[in-house]
Protein backbone atom coordinates (compact mmCIF):
# COMPACT_ATOMS: atom_id res chain seq x y z
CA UNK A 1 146.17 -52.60 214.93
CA UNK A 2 147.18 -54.36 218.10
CA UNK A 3 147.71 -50.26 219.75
CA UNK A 4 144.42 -49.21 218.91
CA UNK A 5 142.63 -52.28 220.00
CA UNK A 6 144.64 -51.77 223.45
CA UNK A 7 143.88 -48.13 223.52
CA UNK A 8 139.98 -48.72 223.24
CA UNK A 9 139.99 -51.73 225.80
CA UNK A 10 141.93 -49.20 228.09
CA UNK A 11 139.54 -46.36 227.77
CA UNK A 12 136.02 -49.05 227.78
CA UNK A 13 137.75 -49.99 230.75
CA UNK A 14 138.02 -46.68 232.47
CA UNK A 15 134.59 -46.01 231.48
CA UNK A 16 133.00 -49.60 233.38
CA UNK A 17 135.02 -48.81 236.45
CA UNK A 18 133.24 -45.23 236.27
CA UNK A 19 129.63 -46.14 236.05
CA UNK A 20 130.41 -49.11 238.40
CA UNK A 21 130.97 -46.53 240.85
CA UNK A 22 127.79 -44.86 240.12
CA UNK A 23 125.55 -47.98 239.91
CA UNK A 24 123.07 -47.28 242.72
CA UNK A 25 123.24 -51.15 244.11
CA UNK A 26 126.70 -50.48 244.84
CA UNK A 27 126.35 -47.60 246.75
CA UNK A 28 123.56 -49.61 248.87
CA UNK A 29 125.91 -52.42 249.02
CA UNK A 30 127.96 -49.91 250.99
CA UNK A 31 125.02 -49.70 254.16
CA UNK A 32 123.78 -46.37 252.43
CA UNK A 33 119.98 -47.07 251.97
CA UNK A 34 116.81 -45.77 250.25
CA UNK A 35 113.90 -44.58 252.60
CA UNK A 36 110.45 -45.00 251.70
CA UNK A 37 107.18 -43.67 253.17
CA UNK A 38 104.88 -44.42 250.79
CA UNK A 39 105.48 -43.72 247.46
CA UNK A 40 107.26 -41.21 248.41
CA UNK A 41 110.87 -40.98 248.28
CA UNK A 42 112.18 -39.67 252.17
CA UNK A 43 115.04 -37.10 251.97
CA UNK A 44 114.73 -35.36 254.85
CA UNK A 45 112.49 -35.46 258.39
CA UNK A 46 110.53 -33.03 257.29
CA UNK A 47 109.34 -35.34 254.61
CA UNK A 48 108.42 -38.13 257.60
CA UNK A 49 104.87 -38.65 259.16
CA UNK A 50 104.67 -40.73 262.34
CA UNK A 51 101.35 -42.33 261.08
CA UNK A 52 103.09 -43.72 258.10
CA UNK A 53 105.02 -47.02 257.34
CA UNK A 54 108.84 -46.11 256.71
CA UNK A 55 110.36 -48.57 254.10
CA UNK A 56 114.37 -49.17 254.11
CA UNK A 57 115.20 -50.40 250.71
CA UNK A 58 119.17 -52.06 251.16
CA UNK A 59 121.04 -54.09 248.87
CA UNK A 60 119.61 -57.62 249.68
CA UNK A 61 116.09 -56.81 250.11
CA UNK A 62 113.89 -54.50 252.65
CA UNK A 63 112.54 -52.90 255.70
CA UNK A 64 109.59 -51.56 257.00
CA UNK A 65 109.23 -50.36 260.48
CA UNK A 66 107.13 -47.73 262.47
CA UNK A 67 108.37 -44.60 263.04
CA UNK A 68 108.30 -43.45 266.85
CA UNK A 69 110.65 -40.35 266.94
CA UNK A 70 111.60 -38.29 264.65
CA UNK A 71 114.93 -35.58 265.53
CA UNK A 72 116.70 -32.63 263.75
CA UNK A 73 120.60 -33.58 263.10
CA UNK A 74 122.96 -33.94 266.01
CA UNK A 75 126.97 -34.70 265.72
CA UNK A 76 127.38 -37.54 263.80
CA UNK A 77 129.66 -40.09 266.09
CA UNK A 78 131.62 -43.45 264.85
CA UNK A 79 132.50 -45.49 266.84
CA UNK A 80 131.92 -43.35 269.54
CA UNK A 81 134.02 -41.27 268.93
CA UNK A 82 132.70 -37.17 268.16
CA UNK A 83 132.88 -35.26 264.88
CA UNK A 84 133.55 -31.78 264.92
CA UNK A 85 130.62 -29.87 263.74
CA UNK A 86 131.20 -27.80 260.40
């Protein structure tokens, strides 16, 4: 009895670390955010109008700010350092 209550604690276990991974307030507690303009859900520029409101949803509350330029991808650099582009 004592085996199979270990062996289900073990596997509800494995199963809470996997959707604590996938729990979306943990990826924003990460600095990933969630872009608003609108209603509508931003996933790319071409999605962005300058006359619009853009809303940064992040783990501990929001953002709104205007949007003055909008730019197609570049190298993405941290820390100043350059990333080889694929």
């Amino acid at each position: 009895m004592k085996e199979v209550f270990q062996k289900q604690s073990t596997a509800f276990d494995t199963r809470l670390s996997k959707l604590e991974i996938l729990n979306p307030l943990n990826t924003l507690r990460r600095g990933y955010n969630v872009a608003y303009q609108g209603e509508q859900l931003v996933s790319s520029i071409k999605h962005i109008q300058s006359s619009l409101p853009l809303t940064l949803h992040l783990h501990d509350g929001q953002v709104t700010s205007e949007v003055q330029t909008v730019s197609e991808k570049q190298s993405l650099a941290l820390k100043g350092e350059p990333i080889d582009d694929e």
